[in-house]
N, C-alpha and C. Protein backbone atom coordinates (compact mmCIF):
# COMPACT_ATOMS: atom_id res chain seq x y z
N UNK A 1 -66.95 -79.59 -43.47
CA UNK A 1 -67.75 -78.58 -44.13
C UNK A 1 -68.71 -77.97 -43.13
N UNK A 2 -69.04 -76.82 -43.07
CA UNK A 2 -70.02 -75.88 -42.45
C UNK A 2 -71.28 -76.25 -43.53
N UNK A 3 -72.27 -75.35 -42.55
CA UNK A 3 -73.68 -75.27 -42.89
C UNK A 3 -73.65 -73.74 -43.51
N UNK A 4 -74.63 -73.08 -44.45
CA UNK A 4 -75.35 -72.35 -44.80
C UNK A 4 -74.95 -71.47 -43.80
N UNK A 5 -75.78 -72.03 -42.52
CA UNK A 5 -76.16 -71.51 -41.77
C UNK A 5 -75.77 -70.93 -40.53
N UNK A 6 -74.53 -71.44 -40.69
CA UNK A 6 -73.28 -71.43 -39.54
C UNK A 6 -71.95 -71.24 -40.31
N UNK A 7 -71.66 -70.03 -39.97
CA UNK A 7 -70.82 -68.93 -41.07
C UNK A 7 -69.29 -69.53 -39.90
N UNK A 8 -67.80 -69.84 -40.66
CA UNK A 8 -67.07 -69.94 -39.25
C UNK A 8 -66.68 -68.65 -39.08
N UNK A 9 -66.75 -67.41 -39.47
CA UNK A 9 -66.62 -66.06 -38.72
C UNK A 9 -67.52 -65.75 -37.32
N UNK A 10 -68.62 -66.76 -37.60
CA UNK A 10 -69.62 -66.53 -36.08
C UNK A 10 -69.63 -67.34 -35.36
N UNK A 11 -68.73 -68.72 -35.32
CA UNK A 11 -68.52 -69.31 -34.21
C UNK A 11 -66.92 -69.35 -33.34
N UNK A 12 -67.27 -69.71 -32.19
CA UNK A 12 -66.20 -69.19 -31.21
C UNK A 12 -66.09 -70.21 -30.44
N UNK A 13 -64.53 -70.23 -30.37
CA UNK A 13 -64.37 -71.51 -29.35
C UNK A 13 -63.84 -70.58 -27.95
N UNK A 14 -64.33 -71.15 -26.92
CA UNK A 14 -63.85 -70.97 -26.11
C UNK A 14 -63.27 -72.13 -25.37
N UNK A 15 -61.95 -72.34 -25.05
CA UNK A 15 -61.27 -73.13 -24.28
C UNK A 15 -61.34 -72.89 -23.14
N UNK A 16 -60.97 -73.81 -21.66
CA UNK A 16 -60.94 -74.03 -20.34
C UNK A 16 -59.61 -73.44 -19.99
N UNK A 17 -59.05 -73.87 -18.52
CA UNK A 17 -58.26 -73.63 -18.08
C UNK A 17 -56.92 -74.22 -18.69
N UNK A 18 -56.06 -73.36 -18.93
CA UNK A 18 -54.74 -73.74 -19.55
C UNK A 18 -54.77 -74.01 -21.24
N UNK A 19 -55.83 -73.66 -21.59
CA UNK A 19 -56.12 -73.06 -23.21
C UNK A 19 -56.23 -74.84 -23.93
N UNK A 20 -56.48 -74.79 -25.03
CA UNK A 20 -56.50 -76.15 -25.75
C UNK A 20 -55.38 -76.03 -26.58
N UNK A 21 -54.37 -77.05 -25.98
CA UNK A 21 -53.34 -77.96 -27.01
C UNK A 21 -53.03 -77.91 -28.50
N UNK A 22 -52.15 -78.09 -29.38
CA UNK A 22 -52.58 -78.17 -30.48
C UNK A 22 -53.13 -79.22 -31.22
N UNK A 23 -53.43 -80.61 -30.46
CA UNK A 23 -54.21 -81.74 -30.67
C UNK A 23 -55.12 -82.18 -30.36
N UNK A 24 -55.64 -80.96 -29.90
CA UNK A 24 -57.04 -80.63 -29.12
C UNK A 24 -58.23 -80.55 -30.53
N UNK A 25 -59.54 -80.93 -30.31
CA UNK A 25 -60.26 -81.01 -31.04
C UNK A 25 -60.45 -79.51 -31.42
N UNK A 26 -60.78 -78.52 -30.35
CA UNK A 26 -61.21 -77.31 -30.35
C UNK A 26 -59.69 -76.47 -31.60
N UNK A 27 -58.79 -76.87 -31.36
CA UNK A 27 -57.48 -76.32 -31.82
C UNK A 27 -57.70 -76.81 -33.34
N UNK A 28 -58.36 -78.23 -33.43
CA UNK A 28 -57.90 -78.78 -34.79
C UNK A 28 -59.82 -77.81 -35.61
N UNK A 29 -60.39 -77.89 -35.11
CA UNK A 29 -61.44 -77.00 -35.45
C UNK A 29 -61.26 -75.90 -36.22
N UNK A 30 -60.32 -75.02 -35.08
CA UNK A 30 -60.26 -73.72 -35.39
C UNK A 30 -59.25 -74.09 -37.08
N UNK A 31 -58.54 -74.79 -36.79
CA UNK A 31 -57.58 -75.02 -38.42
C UNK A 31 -58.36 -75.30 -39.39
N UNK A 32 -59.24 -76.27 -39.47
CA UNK A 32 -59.86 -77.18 -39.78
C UNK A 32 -61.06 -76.33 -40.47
N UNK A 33 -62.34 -75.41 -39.84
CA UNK A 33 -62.84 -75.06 -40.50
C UNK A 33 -62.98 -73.69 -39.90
N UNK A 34 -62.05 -73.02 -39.70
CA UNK A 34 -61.50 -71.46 -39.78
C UNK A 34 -62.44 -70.52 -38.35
N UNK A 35 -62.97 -71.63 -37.34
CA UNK A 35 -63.66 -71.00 -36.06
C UNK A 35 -62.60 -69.72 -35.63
N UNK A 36 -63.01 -69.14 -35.11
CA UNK A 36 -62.14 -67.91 -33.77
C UNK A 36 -61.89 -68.79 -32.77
N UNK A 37 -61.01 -68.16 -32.15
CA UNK A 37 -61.01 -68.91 -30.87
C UNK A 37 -60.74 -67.79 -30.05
N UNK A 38 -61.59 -67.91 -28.72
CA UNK A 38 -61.47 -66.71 -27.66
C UNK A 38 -59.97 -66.13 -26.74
N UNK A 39 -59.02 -65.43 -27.19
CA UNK A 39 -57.96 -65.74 -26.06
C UNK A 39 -58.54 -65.19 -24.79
N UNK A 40 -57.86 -65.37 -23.73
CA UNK A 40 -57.82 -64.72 -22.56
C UNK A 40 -56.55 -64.50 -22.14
N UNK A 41 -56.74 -63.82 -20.88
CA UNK A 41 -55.39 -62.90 -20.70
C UNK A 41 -54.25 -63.74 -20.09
N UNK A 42 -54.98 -64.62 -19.06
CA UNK A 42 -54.33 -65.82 -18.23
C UNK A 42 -54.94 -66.49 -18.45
N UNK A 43 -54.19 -68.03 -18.99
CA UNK A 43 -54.65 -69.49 -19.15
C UNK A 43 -54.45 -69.87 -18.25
N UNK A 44 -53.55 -69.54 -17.06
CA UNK A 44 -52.74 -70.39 -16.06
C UNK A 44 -53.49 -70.24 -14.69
N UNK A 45 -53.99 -68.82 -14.48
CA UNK A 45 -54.41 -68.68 -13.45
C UNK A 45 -56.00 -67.70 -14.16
N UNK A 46 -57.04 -68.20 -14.14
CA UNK A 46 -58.15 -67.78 -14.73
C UNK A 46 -58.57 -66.90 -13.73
N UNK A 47 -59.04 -65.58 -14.15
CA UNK A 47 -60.55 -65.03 -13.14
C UNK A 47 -61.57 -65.07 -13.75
N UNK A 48 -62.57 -65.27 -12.79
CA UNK A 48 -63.99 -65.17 -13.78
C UNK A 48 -64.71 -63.81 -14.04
N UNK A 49 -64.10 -63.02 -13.19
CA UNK A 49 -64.65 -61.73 -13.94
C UNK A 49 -63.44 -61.08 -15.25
N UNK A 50 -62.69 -61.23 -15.39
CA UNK A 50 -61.51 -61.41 -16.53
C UNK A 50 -62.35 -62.18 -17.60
N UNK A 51 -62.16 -63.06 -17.76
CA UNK A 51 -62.90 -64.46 -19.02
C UNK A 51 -64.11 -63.48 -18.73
N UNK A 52 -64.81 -63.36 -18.29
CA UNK A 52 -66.36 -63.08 -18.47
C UNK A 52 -66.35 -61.66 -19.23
N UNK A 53 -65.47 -60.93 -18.94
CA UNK A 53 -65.23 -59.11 -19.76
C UNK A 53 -65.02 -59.42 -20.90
N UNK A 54 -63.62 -60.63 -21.33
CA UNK A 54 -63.44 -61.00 -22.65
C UNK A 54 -64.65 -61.13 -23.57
N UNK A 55 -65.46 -62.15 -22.87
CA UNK A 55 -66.45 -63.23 -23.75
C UNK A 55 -67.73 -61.89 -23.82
N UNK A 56 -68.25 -60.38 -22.95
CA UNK A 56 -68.61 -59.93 -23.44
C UNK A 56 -68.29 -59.04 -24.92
N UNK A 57 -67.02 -58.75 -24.29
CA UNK A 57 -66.66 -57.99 -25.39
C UNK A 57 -66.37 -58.58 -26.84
N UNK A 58 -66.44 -60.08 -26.49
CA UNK A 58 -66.49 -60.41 -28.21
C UNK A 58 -67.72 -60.23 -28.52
N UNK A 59 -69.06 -60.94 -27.92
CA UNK A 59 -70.31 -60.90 -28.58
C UNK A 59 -71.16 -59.43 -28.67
N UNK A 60 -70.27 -58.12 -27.83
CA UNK A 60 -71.02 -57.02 -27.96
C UNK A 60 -69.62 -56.58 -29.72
N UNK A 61 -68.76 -57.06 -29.76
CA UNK A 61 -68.18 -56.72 -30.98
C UNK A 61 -68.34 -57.29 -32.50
N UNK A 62 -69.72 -58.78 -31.95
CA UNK A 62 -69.65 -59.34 -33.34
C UNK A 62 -70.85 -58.44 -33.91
N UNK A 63 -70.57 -58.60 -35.11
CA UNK A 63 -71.58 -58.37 -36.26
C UNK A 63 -73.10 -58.83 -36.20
N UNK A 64 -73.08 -60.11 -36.18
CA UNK A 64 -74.04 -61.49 -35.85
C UNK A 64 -74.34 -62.17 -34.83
N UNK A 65 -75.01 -62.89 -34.33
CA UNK A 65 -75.24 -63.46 -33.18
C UNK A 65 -74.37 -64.40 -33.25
N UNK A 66 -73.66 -64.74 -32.72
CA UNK A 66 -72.43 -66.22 -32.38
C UNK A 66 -73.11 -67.53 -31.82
N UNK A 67 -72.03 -68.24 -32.24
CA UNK A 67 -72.17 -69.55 -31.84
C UNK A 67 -71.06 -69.80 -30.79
N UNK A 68 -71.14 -70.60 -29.76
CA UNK A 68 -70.24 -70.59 -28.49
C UNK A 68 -69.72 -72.23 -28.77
N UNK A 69 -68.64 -72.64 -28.78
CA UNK A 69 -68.22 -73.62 -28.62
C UNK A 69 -67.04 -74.11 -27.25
N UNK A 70 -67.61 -74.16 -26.23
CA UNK A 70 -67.31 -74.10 -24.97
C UNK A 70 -66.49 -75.51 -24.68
N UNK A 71 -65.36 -75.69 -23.84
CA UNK A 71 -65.14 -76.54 -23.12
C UNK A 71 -64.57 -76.79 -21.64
N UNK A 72 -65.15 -77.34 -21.03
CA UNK A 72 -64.10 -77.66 -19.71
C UNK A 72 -64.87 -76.23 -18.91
N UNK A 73 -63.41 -75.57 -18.42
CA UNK A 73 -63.95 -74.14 -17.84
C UNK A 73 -64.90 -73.15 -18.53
N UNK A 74 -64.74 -73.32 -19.73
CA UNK A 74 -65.65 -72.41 -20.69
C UNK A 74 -66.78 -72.78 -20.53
N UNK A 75 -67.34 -73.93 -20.18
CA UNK A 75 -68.84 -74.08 -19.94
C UNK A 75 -69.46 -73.28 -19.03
N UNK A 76 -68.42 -73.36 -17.20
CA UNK A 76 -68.59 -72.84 -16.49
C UNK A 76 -68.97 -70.98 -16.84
N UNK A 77 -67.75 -70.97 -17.30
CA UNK A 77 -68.01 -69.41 -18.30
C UNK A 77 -69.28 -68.93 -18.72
N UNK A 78 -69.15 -69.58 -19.94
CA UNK A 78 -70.54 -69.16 -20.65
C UNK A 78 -71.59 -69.47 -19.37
N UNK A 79 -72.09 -70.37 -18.95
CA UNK A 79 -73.06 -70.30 -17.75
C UNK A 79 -73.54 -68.92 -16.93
N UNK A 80 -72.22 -68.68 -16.36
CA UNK A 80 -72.34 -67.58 -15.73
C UNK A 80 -72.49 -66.15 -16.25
N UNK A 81 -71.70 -66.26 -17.44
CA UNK A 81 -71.72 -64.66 -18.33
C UNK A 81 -73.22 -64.95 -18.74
N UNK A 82 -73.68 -65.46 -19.41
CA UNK A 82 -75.33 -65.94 -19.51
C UNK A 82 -76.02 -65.20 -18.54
N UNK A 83 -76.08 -65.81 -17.72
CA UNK A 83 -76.73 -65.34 -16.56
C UNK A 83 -76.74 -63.72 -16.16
N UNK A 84 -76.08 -63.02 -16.52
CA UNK A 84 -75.03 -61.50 -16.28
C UNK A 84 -75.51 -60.52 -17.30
N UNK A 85 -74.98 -61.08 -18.50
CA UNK A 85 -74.93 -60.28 -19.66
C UNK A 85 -76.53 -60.25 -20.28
N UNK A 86 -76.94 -58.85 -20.54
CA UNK A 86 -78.08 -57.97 -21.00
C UNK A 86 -77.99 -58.93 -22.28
N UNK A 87 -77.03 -59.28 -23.32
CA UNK A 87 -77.24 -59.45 -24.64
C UNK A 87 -77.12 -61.12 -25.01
N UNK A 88 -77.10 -61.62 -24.11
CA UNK A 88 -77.08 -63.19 -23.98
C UNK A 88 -77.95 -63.91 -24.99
N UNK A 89 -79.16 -63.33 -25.07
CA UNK A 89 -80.35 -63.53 -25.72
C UNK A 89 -80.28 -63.22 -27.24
N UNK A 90 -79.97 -61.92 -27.11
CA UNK A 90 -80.02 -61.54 -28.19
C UNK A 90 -78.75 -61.77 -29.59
N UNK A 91 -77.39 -62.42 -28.93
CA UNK A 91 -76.30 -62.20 -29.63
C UNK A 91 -75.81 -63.25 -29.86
N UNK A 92 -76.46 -64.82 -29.37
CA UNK A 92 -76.23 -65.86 -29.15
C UNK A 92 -76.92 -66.69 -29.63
N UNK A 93 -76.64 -66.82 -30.34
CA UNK A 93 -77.67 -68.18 -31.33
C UNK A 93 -77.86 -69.56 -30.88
N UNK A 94 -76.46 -70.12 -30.43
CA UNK A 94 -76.43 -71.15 -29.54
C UNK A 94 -75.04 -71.75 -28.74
N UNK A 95 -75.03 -72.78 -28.01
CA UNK A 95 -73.75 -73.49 -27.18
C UNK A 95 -73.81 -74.67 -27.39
N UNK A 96 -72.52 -75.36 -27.69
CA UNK A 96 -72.44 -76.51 -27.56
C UNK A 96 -70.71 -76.64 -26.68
N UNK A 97 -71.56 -77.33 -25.39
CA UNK A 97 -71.15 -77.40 -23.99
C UNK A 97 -70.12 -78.51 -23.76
N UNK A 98 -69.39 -78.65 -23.64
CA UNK A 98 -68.51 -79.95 -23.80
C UNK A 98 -68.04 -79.86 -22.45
N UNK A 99 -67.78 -81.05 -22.07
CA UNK A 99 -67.08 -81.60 -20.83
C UNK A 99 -66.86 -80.81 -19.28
N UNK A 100 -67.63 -80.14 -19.11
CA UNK A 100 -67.68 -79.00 -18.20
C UNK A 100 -66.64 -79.19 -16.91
N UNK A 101 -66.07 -78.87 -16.63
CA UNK A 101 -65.08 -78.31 -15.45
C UNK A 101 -66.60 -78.59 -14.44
N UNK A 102 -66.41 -79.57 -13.05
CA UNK A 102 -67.03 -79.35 -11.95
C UNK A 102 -66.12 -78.38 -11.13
N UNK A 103 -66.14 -77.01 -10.90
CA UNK A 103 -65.35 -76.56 -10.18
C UNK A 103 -66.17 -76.41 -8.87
N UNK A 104 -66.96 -77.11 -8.51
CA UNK A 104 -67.38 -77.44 -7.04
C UNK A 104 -66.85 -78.70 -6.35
N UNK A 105 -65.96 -79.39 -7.44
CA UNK A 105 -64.87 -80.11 -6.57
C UNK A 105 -64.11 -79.86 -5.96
N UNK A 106 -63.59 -80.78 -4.71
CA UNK A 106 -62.47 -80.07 -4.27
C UNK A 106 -61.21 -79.72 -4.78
N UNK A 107 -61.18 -80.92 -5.52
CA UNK A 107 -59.88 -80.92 -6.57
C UNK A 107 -59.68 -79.74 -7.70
N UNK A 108 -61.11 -78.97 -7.99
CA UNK A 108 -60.88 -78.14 -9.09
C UNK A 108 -61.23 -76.75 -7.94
N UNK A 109 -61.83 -76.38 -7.27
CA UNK A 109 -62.18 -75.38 -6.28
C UNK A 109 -60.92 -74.84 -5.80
N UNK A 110 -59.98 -75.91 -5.64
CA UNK A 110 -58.74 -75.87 -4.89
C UNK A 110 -57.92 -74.78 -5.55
N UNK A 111 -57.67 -75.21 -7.08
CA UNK A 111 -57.32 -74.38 -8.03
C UNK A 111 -57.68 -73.59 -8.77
N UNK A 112 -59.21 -73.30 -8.68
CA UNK A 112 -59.79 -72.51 -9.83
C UNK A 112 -60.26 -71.58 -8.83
N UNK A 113 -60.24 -71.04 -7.79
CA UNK A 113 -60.52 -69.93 -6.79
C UNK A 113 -61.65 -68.97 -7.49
N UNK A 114 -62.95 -68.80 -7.18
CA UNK A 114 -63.60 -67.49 -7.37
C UNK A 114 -64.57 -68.33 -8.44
N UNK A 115 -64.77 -69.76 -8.85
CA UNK A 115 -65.70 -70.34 -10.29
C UNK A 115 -66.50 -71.33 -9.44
N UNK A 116 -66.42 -71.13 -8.25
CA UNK A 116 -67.26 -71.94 -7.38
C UNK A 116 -68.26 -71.42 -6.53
N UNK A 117 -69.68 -71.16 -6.91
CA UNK A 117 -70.62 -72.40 -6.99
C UNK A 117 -71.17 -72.19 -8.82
N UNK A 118 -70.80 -73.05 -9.20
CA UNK A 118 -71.34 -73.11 -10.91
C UNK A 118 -73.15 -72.95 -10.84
N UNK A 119 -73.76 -72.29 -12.10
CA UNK A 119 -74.52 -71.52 -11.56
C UNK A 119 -75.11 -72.53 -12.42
N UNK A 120 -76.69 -72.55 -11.92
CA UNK A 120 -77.54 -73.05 -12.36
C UNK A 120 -78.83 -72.92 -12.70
N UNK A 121 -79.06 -72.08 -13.62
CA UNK A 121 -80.10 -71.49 -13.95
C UNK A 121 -80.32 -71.54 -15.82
N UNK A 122 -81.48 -71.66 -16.00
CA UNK A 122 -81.33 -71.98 -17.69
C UNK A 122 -80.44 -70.98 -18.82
N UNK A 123 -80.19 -71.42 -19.88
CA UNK A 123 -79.02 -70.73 -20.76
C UNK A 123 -80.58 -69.69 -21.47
N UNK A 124 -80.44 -68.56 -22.25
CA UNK A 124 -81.28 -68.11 -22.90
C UNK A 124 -81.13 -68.51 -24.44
N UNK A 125 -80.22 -69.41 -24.74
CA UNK A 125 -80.31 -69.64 -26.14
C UNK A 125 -80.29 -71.32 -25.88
N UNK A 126 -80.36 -71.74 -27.54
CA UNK A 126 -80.33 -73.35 -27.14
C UNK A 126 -78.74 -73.87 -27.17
N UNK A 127 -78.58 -74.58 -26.40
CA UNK A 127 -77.31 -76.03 -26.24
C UNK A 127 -77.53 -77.33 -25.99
N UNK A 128 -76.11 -77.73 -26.24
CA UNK A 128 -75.81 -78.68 -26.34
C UNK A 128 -75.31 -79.44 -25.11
N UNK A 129 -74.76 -80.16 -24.24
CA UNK A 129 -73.76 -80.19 -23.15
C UNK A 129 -73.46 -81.98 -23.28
N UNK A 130 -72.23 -81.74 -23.79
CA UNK A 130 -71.62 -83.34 -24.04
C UNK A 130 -70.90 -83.95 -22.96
N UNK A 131 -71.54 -84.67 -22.34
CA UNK A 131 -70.57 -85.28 -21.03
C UNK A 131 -69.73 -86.77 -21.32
N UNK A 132 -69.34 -87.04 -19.78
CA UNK A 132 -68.54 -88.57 -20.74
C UNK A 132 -68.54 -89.10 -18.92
N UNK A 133 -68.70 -90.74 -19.75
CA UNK A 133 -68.60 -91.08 -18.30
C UNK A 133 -67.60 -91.68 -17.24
N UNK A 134 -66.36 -91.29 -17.64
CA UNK A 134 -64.97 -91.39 -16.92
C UNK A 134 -64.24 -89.89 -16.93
N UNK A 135 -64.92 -88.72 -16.82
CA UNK A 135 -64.39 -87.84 -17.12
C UNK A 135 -63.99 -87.46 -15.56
N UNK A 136 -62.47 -87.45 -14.89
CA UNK A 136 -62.18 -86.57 -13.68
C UNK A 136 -61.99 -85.90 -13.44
N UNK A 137 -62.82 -84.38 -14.22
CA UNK A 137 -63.32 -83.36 -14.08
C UNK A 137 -64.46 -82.81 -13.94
N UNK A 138 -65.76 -84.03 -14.10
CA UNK A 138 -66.99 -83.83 -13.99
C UNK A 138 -67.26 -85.36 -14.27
N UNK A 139 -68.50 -85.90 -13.16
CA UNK A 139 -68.92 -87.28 -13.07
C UNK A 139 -70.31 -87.11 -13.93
N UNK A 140 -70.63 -87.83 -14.82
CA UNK A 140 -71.73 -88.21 -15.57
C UNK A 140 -72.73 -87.29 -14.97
N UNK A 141 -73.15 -88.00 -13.83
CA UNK A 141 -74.23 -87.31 -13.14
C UNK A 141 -74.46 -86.05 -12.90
N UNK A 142 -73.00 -85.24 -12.87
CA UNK A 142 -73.17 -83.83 -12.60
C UNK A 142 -73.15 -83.20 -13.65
N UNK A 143 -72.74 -83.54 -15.33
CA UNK A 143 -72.62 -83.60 -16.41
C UNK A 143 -74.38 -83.37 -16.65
N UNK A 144 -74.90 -84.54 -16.79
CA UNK A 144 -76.26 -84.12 -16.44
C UNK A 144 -76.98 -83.73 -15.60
N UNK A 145 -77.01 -82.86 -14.33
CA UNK A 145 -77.46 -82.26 -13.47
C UNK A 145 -77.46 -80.55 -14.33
N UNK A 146 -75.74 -80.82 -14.42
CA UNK A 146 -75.78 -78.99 -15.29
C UNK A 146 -76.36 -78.85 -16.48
N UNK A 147 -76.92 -80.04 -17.31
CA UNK A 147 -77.39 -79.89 -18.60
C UNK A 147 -78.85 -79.61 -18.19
N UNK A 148 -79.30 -80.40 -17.22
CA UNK A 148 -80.90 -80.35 -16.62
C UNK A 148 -81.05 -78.51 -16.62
N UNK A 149 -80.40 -78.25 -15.77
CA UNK A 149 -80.16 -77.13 -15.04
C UNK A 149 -80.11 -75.57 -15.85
N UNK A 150 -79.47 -76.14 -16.95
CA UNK A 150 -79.11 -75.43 -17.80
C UNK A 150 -79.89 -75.24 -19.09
N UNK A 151 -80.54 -76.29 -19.16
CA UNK A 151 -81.84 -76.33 -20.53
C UNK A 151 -81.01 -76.99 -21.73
N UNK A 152 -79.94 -77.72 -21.77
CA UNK A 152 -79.33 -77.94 -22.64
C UNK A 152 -79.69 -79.63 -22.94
N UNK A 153 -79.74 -79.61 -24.07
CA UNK A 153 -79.59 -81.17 -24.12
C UNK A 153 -78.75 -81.69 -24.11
N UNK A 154 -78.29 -83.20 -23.22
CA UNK A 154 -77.31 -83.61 -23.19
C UNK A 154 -77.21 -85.27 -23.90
N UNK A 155 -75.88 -84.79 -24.46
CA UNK A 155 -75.17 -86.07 -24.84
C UNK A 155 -74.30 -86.65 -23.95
N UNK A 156 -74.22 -88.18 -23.74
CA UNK A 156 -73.08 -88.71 -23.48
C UNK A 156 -72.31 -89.60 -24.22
N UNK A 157 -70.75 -89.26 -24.08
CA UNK A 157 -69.98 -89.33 -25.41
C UNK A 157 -69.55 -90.85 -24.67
N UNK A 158 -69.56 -90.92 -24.01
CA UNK A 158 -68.78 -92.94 -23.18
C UNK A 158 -68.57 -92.66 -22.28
N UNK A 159 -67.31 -93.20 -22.86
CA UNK A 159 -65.60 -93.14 -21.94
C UNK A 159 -64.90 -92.66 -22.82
N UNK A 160 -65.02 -91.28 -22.79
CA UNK A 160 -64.04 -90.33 -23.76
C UNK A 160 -63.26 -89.45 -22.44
N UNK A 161 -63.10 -89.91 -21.11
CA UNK A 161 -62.54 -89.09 -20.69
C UNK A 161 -62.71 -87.64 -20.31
N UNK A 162 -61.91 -86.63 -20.70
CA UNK A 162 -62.43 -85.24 -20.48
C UNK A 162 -62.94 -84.50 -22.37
N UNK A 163 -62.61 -85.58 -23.03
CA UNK A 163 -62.83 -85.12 -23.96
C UNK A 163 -61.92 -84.12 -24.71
N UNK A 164 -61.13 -83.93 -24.37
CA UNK A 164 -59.72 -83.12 -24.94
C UNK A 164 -58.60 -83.95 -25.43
N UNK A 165 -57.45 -83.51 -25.70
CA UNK A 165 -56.45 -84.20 -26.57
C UNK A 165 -55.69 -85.29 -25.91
N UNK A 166 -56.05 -85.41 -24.87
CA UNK A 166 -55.99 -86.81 -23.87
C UNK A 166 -56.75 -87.98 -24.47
N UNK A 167 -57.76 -87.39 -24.31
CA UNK A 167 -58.93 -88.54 -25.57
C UNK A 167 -58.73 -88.87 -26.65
N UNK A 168 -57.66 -88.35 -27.56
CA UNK A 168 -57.40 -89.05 -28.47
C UNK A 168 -58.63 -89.22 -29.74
N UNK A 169 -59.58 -87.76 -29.13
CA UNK A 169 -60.10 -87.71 -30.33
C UNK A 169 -60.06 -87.14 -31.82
N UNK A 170 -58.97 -86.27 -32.33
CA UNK A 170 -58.73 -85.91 -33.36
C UNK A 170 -59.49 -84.78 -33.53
N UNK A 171 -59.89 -84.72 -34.77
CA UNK A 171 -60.95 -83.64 -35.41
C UNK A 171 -61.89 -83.67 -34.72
N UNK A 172 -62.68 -85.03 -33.56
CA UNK A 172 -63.74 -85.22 -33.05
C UNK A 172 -65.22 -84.79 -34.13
N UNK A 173 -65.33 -85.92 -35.09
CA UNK A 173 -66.44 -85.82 -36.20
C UNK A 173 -67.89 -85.53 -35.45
N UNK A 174 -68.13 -86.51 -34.36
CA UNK A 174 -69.02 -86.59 -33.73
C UNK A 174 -69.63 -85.14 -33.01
N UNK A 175 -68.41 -84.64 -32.70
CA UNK A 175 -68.80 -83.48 -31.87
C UNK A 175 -69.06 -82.44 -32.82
N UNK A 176 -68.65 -82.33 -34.29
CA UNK A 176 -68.85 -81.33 -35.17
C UNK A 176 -70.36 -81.61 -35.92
N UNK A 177 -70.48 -82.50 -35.88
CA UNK A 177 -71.91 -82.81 -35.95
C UNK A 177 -72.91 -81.97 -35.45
N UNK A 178 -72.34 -82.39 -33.41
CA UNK A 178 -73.32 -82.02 -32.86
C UNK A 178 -73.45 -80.31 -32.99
N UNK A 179 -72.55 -80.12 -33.30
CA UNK A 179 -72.74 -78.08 -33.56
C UNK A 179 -73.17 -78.18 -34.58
N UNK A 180 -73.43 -78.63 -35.61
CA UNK A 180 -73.47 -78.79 -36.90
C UNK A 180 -75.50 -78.47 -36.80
N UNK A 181 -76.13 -79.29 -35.79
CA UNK A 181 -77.17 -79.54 -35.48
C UNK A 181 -77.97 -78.93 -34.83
N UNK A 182 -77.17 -77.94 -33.99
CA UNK A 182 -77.68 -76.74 -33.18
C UNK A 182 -78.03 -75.47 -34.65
């Protein structure tokens, strides 16, 4: 169930690199309690000025200020379009940040060309940023470095991994909560 207050026409998932699964929490969401979900043009090979044109043009097309439900690369995303976009403030109610893509690894830099150096400067609305502490896409610490960084409060979910349909979390109750709370 939704809140009052959190309509699912105004929240938005945005997925990472290579889109979310259909056993993906973000996927079972969007079924589940009728979220949008952001496409982009390439899942396979991302640009960040591409994803970043998308993600304006949804929030200069909504009605309402949105809710961002970010994961993986999408954190990186929203971060940076934040930072960019004139209406950040104004169109954005809030983020809840999940498992963020370090693409200042080598391992993700390698492949994600042009999302490296992840920016670090505060979000203008409030978030969330859920880290985990076996995730080999982002180490705890940098999990909370970008939440510091970012003004977000952070959760840590364990050893959930990356937090996607690898994890084996389902509907992920916990995490609907935490949007639930923003």
């Amino acid at each position: 169930m939704t809140s009052d207050a959190l309509s699912p026409e105004d929240v938005w998932l945005l997925p990472g690199w290579q889109n979310s699964g259909p056993g993906h929490w973000q996927s079972l969401w969007q079924q589940q309690y009728g979220y949008r979900r952001l496409e982009q043009h390439n899942w396979q090979h991302p640009l960040r000025g591409d994803w970043s044109i998308r993600l304006q043009e949804l929030v200069l097309d909504a009605p309402r200020p949105v809710t961002l439900v970010a994961h993986s690369l999408g954190c990186v995303l929203v971060a940076w379009w934040a930072a960019h976009s004139q209406v950040a403030k104004t169109k954005v109610s809030a983020a809840l940040l999940v498992a963020p893509g370090d693409t200042e690894q080598d391992s993700l830099r390698a492949v994600l060309p042009g999302w490296s150096p992840v920016l670090q400067q505060p979000l203008p609305f409030p978030s969330i940023l859920v880290g985990s502490d076996n995730d080999a896409n982002c180490t705890l610490q940098r999990a909370e470095t970008m939440a510091k960084a970012w003004g977000s409060r952070f959760v840590n979910a364990g050893s959930a991994g990356h937090i996607n349909q690898a994890s084996g979390l389902g509907l992920w109750e916990a995490g609907h909560e935490l949007l639930l709370s923003l």
